[in-house]
Protein backbone atom coordinates (compact mmCIF):
# COMPACT_ATOMS: atom_id res chain seq x y z
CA UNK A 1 -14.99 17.16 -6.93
CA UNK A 2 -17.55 16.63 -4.19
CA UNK A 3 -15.47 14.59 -2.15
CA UNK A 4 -12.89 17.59 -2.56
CA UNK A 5 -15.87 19.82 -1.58
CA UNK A 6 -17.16 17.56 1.29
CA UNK A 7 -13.32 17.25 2.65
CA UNK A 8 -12.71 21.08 2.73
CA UNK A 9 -16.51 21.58 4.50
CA UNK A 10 -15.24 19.43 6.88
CA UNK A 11 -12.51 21.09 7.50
CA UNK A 12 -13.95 24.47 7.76
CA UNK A 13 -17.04 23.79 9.71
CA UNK A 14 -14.19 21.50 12.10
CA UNK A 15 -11.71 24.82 12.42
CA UNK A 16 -15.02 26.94 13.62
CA UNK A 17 -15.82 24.46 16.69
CA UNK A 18 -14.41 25.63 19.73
CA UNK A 19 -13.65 22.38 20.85
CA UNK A 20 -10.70 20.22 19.63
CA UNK A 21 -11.69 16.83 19.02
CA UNK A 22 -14.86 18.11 16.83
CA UNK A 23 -12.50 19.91 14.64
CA UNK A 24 -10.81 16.22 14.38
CA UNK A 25 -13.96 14.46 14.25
CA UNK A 26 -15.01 16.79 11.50
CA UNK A 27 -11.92 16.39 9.19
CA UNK A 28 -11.76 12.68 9.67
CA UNK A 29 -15.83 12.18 8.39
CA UNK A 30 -14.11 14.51 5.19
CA UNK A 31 -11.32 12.53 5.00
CA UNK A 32 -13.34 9.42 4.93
CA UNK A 33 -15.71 10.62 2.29
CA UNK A 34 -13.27 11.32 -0.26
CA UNK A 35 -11.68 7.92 0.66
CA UNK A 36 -14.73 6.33 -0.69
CA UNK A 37 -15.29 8.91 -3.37
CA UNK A 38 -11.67 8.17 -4.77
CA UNK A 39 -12.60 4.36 -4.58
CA UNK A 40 -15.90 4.53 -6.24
CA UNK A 41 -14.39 6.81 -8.96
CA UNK A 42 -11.79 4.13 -9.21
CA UNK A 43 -14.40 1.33 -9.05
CA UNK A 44 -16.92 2.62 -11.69
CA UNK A 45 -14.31 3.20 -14.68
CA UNK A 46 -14.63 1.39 -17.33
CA UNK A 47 -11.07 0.03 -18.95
CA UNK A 48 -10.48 -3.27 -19.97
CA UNK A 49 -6.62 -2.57 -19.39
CA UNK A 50 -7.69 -2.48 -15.66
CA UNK A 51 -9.74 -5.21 -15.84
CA UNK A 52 -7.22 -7.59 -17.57
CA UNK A 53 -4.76 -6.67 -15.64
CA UNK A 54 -5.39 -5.77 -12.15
CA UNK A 55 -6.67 -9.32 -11.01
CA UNK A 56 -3.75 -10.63 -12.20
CA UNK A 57 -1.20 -8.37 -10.48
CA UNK A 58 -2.93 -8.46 -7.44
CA UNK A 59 -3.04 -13.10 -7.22
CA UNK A 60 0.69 -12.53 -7.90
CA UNK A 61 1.25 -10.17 -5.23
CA UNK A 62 -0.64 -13.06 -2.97
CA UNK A 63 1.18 -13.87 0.28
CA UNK A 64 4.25 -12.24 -1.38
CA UNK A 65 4.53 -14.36 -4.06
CA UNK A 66 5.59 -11.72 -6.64
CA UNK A 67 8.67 -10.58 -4.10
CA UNK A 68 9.76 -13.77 -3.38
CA UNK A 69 10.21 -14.16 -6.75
CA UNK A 70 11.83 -11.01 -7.82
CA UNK A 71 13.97 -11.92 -4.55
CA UNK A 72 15.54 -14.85 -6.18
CA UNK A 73 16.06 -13.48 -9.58
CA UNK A 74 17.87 -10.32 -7.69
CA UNK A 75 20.21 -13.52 -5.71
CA UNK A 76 21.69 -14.09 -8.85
CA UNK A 77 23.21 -10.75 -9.95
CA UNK A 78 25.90 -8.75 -8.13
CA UNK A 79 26.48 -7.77 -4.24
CA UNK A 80 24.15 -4.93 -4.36
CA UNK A 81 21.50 -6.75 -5.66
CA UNK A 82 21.74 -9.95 -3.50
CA UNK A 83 22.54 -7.51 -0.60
CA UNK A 84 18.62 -5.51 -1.77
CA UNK A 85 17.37 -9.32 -2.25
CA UNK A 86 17.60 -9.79 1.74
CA UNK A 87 17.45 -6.49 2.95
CA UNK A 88 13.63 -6.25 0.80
CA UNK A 89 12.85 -9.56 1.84
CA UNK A 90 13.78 -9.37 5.95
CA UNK A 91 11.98 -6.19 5.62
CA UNK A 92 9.03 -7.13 4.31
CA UNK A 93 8.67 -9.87 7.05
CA UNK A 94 8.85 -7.56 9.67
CA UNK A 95 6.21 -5.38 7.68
CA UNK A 96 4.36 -8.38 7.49
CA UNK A 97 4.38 -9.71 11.21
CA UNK A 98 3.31 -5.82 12.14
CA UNK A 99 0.61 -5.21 9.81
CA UNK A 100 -1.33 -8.42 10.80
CA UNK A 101 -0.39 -8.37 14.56
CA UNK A 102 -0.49 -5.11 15.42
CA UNK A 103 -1.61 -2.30 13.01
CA UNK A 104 -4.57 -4.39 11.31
CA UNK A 105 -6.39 -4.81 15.37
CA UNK A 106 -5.59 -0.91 16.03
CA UNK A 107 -8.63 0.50 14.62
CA UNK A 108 -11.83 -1.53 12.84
CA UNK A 109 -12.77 -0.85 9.27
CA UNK A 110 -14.43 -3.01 6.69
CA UNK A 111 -14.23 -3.89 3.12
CA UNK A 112 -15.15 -1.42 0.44
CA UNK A 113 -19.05 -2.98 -1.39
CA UNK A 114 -17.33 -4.09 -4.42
CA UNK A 115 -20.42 -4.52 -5.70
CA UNK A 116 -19.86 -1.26 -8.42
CA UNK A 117 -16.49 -3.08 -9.53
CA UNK A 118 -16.96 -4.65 -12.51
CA UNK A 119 -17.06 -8.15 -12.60
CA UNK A 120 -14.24 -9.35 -15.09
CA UNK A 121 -11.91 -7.09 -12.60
CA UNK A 122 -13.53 -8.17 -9.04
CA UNK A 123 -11.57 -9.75 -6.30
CA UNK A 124 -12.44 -13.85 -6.66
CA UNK A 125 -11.82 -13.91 -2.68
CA UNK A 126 -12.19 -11.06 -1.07
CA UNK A 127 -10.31 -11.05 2.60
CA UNK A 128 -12.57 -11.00 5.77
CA UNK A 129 -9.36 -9.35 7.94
CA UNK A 130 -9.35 -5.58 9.14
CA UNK A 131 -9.39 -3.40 5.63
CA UNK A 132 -6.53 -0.79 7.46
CA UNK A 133 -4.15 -1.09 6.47
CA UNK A 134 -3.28 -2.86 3.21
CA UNK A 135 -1.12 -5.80 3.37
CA UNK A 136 -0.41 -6.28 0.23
CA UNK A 137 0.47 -2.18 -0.02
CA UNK A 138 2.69 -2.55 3.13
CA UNK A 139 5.04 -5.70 1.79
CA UNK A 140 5.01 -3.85 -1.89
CA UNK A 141 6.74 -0.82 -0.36
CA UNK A 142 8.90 -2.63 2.63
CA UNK A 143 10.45 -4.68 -0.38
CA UNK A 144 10.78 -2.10 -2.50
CA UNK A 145 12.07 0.25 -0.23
CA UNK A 146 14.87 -2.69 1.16
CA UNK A 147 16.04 -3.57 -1.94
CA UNK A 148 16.29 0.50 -3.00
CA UNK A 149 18.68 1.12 0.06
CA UNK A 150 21.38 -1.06 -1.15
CA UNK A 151 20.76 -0.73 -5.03
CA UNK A 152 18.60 2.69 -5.68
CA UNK A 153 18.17 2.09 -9.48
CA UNK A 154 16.06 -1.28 -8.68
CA UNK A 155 14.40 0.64 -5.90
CA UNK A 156 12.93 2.91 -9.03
CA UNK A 157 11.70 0.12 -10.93
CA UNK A 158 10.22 -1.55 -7.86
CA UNK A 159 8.16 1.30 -5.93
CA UNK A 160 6.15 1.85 -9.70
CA UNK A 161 5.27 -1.79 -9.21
CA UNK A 162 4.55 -1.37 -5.84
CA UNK A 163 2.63 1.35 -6.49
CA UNK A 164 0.88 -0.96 -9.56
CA UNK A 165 -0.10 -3.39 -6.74
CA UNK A 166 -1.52 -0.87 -4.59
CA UNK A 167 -3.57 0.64 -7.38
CA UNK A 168 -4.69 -3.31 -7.95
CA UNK A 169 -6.27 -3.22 -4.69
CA UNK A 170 -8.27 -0.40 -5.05
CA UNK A 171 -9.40 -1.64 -8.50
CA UNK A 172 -10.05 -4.99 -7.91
CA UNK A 173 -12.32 -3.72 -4.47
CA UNK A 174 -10.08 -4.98 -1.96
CA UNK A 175 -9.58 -1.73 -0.18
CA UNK A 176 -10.02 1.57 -0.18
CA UNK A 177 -7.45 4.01 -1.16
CA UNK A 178 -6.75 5.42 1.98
CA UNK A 179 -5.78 1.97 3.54
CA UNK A 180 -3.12 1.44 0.52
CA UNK A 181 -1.36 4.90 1.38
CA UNK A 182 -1.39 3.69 5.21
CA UNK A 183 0.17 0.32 3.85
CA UNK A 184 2.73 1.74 1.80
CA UNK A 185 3.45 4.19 4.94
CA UNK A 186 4.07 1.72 7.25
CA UNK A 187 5.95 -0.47 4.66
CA UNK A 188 8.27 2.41 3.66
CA UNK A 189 8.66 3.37 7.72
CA UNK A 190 10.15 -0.61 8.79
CA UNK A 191 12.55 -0.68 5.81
CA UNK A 192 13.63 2.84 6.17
CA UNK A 193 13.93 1.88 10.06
CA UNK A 194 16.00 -1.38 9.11
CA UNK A 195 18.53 0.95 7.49
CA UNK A 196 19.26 2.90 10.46
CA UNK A 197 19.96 -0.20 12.43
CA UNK A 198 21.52 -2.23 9.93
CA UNK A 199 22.75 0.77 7.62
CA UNK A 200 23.45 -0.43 3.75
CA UNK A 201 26.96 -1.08 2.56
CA UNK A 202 28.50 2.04 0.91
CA UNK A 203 30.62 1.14 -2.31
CA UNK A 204 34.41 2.22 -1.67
CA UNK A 205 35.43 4.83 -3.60
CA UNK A 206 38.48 4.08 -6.03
């Protein structure tokens, strides 16, 4: 609640300056307190569910293992589903290639202090690139996204475990939860904007 309180201050006191950019100054300190408030609240729970099985999800998701993976087992079913197996994987290359060229040197921010994240569920390596935004949360949703526009009922299944990595992230003290919403924005945005070039095949109608 005080990150809520701190955010909507912000905003107030911001809407009462008579100049512009301190109104946007104002609401971005907000913004960036509850970013930290969300991750600490996050950070400090105690759950051995999250513990057990946050690392875990988040080594898989490791230079897109996980997808790659999923990507083969999807190759071996029907056209849909090998069409969603390269439309999630070309996407998530091109999510990849911008995040780390281009998004990740647009604006500085470092690691969250994972020092209040318990130990059994800390990060073993902790990445020394930008925090914003999430590459992990950026392939998650470009895949997920991909393989949804050629077979929607996968896409289901695959944004909750995109959404499971993202959540990993946060809970394992790679990165705040503000940089996971910007991954999974700019995940979702390239695969959305592969469709409209390369639009997915519609089944006939018999």
């Amino acid at each position: 609640m005080a990150g809520w309180n701190a955010t909507a201050a912000a905003i107030r006191n911001g809407m009462t300056r008579d100049h512009p950019l301190s109104a946007i100054r104002e609401v971005t300190r907000g913004l960036g307190r509850l970013d930290r408030a969300v991750f600490e609240a996050v950070a400090d729970s105690p759950s051995p569910l999250l513990d057990r099985a946050m690392p875990a999800l988040t080594r898989a998701a490791d230079h897109s293992k996980l997808w790659i993976v999923l990507a083969a087992v999807l190759s071996q079913g029907p056209p849909s589903t090998r069409r969603g197996a390269v439309r999630g994987l070309t996407s998530l290359a091109a999510t990849s290639l911008l995040t780390n060229q281009v998004a990740k040197r647009l604006r500085r921010r470092a690691r969250p202090d994972g020092g209040s994240v318990p130990l059994a569920r800390r990060a073993r390596r902790l990445p020394t690139s930008n925090s914003l935004p999430s590459g992990h949360a950026a392939s998650a949703a470009a895949f997920a996204v991909g393989v949804g526009l050629e077979s929607p009922g996968l896409g289901i299944g695959l944004a909750l475990l995109a959404g499971l990595v993202g959540l990993s992230r946060v809970a394992t003290g790679a990165h705040y939860p503000g940089d996971v919403v910007a991954g999974f924005g700019l995940g979702a945005a390239v695969a959305v904007l592969g469709g409209r070039i390369v639009p997915p095949v519609v089944p006939a109608q018999l």
